[in-house]
PDB file of N, CA and C in Angstrom:
ATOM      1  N   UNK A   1      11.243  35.213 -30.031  1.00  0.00           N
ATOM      2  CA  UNK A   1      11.153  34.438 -28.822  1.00  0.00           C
ATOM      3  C   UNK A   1       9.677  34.133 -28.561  1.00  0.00           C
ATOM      4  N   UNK A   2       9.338  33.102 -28.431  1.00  0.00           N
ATOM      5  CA  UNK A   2       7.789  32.462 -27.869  1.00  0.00           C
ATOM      6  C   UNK A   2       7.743  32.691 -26.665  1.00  0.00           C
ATOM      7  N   UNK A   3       6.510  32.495 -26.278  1.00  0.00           N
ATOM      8  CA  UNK A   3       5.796  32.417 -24.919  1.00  0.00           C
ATOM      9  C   UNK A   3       6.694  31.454 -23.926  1.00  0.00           C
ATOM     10  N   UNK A   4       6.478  30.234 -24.877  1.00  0.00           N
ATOM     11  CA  UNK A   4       7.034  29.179 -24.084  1.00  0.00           C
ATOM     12  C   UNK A   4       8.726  29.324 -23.202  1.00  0.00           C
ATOM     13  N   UNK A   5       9.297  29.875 -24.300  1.00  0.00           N
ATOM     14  CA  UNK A   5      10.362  30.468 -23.681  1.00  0.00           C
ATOM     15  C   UNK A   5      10.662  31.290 -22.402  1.00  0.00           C
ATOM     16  N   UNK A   6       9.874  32.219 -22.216  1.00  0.00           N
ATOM     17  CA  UNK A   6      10.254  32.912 -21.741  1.00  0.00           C
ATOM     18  C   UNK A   6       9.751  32.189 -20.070  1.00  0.00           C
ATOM     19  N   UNK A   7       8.995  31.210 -19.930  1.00  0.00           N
ATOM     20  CA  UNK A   7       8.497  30.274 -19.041  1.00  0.00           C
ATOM     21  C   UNK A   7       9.405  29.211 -18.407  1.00  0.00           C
ATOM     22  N   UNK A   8       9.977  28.819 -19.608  1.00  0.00           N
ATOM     23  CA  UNK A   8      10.835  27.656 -19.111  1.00  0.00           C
ATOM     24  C   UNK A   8      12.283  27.966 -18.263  1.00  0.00           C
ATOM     25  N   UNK A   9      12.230  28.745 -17.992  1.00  0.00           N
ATOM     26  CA  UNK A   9      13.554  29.667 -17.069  1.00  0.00           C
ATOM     27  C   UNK A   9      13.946  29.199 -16.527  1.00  0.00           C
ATOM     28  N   UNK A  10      12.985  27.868 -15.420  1.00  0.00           N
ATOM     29  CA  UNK A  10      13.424  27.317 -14.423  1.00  0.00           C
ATOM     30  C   UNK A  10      14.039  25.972 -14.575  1.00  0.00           C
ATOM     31  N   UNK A  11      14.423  25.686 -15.622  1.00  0.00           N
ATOM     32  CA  UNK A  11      14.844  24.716 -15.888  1.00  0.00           C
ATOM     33  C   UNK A  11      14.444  23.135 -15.833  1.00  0.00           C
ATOM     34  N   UNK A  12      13.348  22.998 -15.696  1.00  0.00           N
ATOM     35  CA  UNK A  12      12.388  21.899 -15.835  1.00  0.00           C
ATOM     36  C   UNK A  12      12.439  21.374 -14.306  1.00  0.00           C
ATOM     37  N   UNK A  13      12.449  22.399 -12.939  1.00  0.00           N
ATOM     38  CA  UNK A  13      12.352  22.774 -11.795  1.00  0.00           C
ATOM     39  C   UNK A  13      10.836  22.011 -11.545  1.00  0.00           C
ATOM     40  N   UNK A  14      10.000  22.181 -10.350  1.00  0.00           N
ATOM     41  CA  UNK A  14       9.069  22.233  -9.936  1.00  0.00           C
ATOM     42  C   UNK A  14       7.994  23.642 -10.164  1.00  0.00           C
ATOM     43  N   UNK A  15       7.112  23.377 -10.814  1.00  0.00           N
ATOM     44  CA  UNK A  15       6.373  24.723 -11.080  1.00  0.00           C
ATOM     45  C   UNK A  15       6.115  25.340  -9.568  1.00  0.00           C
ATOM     46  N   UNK A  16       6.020  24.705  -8.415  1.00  0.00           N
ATOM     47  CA  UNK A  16       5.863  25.317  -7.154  1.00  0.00           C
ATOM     48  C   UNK A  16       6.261  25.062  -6.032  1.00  0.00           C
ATOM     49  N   UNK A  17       6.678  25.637  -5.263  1.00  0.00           N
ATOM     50  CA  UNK A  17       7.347  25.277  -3.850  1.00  0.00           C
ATOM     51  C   UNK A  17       6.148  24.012  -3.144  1.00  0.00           C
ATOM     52  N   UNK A  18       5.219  24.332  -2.802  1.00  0.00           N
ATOM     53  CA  UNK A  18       4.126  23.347  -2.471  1.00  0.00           C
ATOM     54  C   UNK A  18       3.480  22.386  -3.500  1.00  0.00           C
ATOM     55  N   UNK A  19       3.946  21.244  -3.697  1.00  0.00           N
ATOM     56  CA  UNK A  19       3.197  20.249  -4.370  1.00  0.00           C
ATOM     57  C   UNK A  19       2.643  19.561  -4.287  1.00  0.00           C
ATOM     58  N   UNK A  20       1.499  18.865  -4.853  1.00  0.00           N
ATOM     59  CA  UNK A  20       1.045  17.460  -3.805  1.00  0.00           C
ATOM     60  C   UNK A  20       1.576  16.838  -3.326  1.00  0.00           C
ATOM     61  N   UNK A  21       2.990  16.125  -3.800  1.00  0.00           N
ATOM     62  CA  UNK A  21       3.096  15.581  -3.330  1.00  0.00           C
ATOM     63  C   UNK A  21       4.388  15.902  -2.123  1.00  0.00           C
ATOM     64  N   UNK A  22       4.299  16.777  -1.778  1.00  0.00           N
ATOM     65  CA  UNK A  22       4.829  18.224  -0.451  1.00  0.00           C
ATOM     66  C   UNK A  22       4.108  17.747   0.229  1.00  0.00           C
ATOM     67  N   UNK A  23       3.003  18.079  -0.164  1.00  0.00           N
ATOM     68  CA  UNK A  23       1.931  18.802   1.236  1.00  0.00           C
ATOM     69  C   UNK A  23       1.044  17.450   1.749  1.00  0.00           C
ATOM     70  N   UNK A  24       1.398  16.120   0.240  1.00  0.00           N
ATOM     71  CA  UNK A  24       1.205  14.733   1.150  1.00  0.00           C
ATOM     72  C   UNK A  24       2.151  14.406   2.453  1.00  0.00           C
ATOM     73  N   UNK A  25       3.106  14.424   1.906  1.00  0.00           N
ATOM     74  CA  UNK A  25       4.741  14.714   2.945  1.00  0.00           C
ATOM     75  C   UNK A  25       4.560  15.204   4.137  1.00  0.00           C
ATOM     76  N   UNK A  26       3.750  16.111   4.316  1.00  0.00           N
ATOM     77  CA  UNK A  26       3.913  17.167   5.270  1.00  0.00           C
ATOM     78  C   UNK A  26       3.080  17.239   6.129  1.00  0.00           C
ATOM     79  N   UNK A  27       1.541  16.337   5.550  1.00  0.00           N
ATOM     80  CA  UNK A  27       0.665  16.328   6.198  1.00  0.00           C
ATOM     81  C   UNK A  27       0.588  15.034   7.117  1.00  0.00           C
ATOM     82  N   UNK A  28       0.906  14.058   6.633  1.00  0.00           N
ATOM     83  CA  UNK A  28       1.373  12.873   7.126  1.00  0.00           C
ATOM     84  C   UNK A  28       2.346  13.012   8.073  1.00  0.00           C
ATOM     85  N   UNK A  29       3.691  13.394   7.710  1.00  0.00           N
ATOM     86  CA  UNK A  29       4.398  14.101   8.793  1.00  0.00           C
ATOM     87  C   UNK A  29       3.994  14.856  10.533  1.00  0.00           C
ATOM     88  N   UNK A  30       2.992  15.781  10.108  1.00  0.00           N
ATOM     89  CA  UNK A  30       2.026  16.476  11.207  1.00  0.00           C
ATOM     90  C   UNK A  30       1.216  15.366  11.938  1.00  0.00           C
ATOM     91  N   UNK A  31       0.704  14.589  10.971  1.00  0.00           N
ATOM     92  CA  UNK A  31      -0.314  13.451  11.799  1.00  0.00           C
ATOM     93  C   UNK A  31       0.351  12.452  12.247  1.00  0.00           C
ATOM     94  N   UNK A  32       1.725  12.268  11.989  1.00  0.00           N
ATOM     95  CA  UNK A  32       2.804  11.594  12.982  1.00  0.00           C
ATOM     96  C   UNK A  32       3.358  12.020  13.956  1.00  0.00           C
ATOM     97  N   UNK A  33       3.387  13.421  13.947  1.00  0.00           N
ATOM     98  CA  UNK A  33       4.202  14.326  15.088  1.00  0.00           C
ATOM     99  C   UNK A  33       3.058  14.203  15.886  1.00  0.00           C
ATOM    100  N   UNK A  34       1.767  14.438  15.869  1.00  0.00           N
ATOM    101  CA  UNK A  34       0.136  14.275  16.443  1.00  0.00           C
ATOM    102  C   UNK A  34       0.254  13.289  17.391  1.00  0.00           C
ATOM    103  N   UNK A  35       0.664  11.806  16.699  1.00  0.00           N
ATOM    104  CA  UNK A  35       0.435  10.729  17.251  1.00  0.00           C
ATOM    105  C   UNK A  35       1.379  10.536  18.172  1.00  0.00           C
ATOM    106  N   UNK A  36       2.795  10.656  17.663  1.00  0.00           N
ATOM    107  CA  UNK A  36       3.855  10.647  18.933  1.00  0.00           C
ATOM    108  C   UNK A  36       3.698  11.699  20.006  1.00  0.00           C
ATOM    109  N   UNK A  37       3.373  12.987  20.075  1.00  0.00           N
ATOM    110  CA  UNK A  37       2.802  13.599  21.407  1.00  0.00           C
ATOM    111  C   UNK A  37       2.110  13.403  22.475  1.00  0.00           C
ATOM    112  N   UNK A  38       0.765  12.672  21.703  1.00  0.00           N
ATOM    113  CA  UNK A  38      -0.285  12.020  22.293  1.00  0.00           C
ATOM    114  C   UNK A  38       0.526  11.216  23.316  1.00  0.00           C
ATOM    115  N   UNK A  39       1.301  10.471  22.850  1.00  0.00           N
ATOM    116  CA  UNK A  39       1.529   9.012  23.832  1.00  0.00           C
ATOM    117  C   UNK A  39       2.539   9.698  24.647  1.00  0.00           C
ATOM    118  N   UNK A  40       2.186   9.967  25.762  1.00  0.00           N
ATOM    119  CA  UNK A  40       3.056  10.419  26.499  1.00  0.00           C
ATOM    120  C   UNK A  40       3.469   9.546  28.012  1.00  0.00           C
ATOM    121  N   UNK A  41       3.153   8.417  28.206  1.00  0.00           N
ATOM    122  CA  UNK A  41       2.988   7.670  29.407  1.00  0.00           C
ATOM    123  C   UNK A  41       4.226   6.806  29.430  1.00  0.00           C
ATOM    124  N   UNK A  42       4.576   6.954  30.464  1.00  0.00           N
ATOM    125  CA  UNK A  42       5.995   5.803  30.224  1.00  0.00           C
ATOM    126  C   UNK A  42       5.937   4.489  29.994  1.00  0.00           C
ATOM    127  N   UNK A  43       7.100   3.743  29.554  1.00  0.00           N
ATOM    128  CA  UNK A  43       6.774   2.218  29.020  1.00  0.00           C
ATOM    129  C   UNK A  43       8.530   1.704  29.423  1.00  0.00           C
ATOM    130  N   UNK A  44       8.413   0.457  29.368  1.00  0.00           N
ATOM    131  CA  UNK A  44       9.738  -0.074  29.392  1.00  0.00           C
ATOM    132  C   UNK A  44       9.945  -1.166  28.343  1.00  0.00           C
ATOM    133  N   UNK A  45      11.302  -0.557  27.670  1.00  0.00           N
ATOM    134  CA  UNK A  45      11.486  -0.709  26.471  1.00  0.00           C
ATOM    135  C   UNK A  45      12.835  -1.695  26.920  1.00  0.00           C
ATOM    136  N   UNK A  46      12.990  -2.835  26.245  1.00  0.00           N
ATOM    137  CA  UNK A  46      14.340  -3.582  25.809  1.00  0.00           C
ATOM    138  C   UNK A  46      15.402  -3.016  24.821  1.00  0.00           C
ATOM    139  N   UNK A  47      16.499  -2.581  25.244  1.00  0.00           N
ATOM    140  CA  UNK A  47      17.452  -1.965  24.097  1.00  0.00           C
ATOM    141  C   UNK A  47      18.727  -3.547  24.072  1.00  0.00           C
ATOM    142  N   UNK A  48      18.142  -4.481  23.418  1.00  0.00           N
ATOM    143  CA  UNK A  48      19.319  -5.554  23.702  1.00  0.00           C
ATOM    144  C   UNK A  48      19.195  -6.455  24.813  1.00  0.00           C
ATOM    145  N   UNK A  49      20.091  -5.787  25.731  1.00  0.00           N
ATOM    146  CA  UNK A  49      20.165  -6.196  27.239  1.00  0.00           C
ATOM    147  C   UNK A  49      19.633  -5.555  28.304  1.00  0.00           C
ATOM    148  N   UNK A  50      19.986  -4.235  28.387  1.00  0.00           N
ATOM    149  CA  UNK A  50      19.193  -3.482  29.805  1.00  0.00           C
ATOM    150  C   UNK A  50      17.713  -2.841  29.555  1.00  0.00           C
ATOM    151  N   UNK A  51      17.150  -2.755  30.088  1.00  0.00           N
ATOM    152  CA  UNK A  51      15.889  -2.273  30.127  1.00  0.00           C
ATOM    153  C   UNK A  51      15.403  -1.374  30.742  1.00  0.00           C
ATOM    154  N   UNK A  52      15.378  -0.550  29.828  1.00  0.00           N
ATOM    155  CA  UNK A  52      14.953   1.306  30.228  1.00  0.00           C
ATOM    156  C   UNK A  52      13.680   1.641  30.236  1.00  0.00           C
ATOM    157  N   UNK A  53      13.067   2.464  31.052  1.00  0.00           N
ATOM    158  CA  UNK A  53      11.953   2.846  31.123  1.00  0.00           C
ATOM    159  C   UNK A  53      12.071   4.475  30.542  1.00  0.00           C
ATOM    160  N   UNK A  54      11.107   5.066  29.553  1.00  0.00           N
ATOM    161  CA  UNK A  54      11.293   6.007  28.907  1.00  0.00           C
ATOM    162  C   UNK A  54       9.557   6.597  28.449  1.00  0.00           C
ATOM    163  N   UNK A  55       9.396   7.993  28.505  1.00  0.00           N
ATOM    164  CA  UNK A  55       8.202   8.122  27.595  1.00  0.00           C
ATOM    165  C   UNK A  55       8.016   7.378  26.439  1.00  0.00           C
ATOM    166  N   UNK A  56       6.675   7.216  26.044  1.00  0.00           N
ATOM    167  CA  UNK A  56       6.712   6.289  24.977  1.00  0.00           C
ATOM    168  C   UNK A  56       7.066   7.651  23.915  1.00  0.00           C
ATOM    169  N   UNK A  57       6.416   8.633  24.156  1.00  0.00           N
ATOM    170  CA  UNK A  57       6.930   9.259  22.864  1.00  0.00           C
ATOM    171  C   UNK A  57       8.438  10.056  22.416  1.00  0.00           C
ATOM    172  N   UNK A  58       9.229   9.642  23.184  1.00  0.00           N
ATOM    173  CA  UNK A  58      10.577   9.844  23.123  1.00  0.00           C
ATOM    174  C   UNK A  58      10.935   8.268  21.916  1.00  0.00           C
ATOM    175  N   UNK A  59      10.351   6.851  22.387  1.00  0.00           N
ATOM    176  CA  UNK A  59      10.882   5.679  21.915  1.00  0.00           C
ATOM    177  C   UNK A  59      10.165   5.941  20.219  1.00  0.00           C
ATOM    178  N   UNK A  60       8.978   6.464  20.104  1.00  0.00           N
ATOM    179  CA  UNK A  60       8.380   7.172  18.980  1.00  0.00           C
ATOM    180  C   UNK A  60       8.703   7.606  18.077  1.00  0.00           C
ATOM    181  N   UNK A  61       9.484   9.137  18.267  1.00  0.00           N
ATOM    182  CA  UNK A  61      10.082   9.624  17.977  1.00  0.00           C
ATOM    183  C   UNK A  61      11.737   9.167  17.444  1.00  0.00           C
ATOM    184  N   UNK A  62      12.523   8.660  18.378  1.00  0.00           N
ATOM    185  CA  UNK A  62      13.878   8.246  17.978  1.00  0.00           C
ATOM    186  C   UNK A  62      13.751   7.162  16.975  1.00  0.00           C
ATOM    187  N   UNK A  63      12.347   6.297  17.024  1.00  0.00           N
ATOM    188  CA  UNK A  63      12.034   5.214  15.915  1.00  0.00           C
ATOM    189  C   UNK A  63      11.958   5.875  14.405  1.00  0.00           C
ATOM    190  N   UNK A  64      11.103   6.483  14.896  1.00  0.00           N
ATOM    191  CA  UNK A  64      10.755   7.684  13.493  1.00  0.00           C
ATOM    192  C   UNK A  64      11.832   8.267  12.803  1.00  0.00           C
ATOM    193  N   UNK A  65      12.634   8.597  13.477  1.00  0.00           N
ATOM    194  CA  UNK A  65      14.162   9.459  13.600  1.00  0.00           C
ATOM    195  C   UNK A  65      15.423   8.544  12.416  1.00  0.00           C
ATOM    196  N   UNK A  66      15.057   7.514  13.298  1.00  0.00           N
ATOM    197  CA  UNK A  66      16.179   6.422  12.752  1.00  0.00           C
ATOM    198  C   UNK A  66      15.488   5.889  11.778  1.00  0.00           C
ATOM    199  N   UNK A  67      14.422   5.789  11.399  1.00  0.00           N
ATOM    200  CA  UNK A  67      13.432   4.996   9.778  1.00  0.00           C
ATOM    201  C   UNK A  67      13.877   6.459   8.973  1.00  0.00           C
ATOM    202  N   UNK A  68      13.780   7.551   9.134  1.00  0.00           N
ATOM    203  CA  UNK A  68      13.623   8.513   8.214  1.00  0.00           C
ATOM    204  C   UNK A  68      15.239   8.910   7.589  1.00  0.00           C
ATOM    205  N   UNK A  69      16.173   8.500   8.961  1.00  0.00           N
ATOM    206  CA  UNK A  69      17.802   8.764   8.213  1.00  0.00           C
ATOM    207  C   UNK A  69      17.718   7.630   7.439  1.00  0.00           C
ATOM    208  N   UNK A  70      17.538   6.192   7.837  1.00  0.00           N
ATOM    209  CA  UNK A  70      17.800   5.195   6.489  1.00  0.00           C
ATOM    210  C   UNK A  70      16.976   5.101   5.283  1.00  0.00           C
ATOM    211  N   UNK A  71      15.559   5.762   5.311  1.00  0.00           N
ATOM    212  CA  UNK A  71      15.247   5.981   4.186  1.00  0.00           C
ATOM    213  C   UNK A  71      16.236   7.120   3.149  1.00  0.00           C
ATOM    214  N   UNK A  72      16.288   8.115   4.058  1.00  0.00           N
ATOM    215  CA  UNK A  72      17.295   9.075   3.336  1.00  0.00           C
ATOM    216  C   UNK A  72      18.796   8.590   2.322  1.00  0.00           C
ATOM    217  N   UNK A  73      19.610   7.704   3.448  1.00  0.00           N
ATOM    218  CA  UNK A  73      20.940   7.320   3.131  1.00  0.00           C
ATOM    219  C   UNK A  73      20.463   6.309   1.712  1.00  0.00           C
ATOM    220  N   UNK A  74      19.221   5.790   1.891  1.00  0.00           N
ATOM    221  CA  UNK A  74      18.976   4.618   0.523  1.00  0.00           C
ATOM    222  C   UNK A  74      18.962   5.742  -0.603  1.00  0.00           C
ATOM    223  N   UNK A  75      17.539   6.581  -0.186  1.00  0.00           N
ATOM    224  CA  UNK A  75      17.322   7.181  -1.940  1.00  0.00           C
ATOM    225  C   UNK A  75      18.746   7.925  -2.361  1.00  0.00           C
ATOM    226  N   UNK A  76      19.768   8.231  -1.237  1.00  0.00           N
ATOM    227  CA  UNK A  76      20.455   8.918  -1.526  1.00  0.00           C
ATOM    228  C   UNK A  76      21.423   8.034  -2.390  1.00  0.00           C
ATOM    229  N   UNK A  77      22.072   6.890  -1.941  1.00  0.00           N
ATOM    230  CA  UNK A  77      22.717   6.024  -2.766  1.00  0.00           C
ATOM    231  C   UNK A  77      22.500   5.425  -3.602  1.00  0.00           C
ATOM    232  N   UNK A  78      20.687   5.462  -4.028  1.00  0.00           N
ATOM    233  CA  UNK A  78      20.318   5.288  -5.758  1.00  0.00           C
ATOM    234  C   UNK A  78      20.490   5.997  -6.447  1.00  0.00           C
ATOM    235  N   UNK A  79      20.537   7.635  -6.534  1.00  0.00           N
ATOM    236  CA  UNK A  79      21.109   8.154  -7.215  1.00  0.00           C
ATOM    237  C   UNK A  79      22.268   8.063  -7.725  1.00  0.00           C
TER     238      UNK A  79
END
């Protein structure tokens, strides 16, 4: 048995829980959660027809919310 063997265990896995491109993910992530906190002042937003007045970082957030499930549902249905 070689070296190499006894390495490859993980099945051609990620050599590490944190990867660049993780901790790009993650950091970007943080400096978005950053930015939506910040804005905390109310605004009035058009949903269609009625018009709600809401923190901006609630409208932020649920934006963010709803871009990140349809990115999800896509990569998920290219597979």
């Amino acid at each position: 048995m070689s070296s190499n063997d006894s390495k490859s265990s993980g099945g051609g896995k990620a050599k590490g829980l944190m990867t660049p491109g993780r901790l790009t993910v993650a950091a970007i992530g943080i400096l978005g959660l950053i930015f939506i906190f910040e804005n905390t002042r109310n605004t009035k937003i058009r949903l269609l027809i009625p018009e709600v007045t809401m923190p901006l970082w609630m409208a932020l957030l649920g934006t963010g919310l709803i871009g990140a499930l349809c990115g999800a549902y896509l990569i998920r249905r290219r597979k």
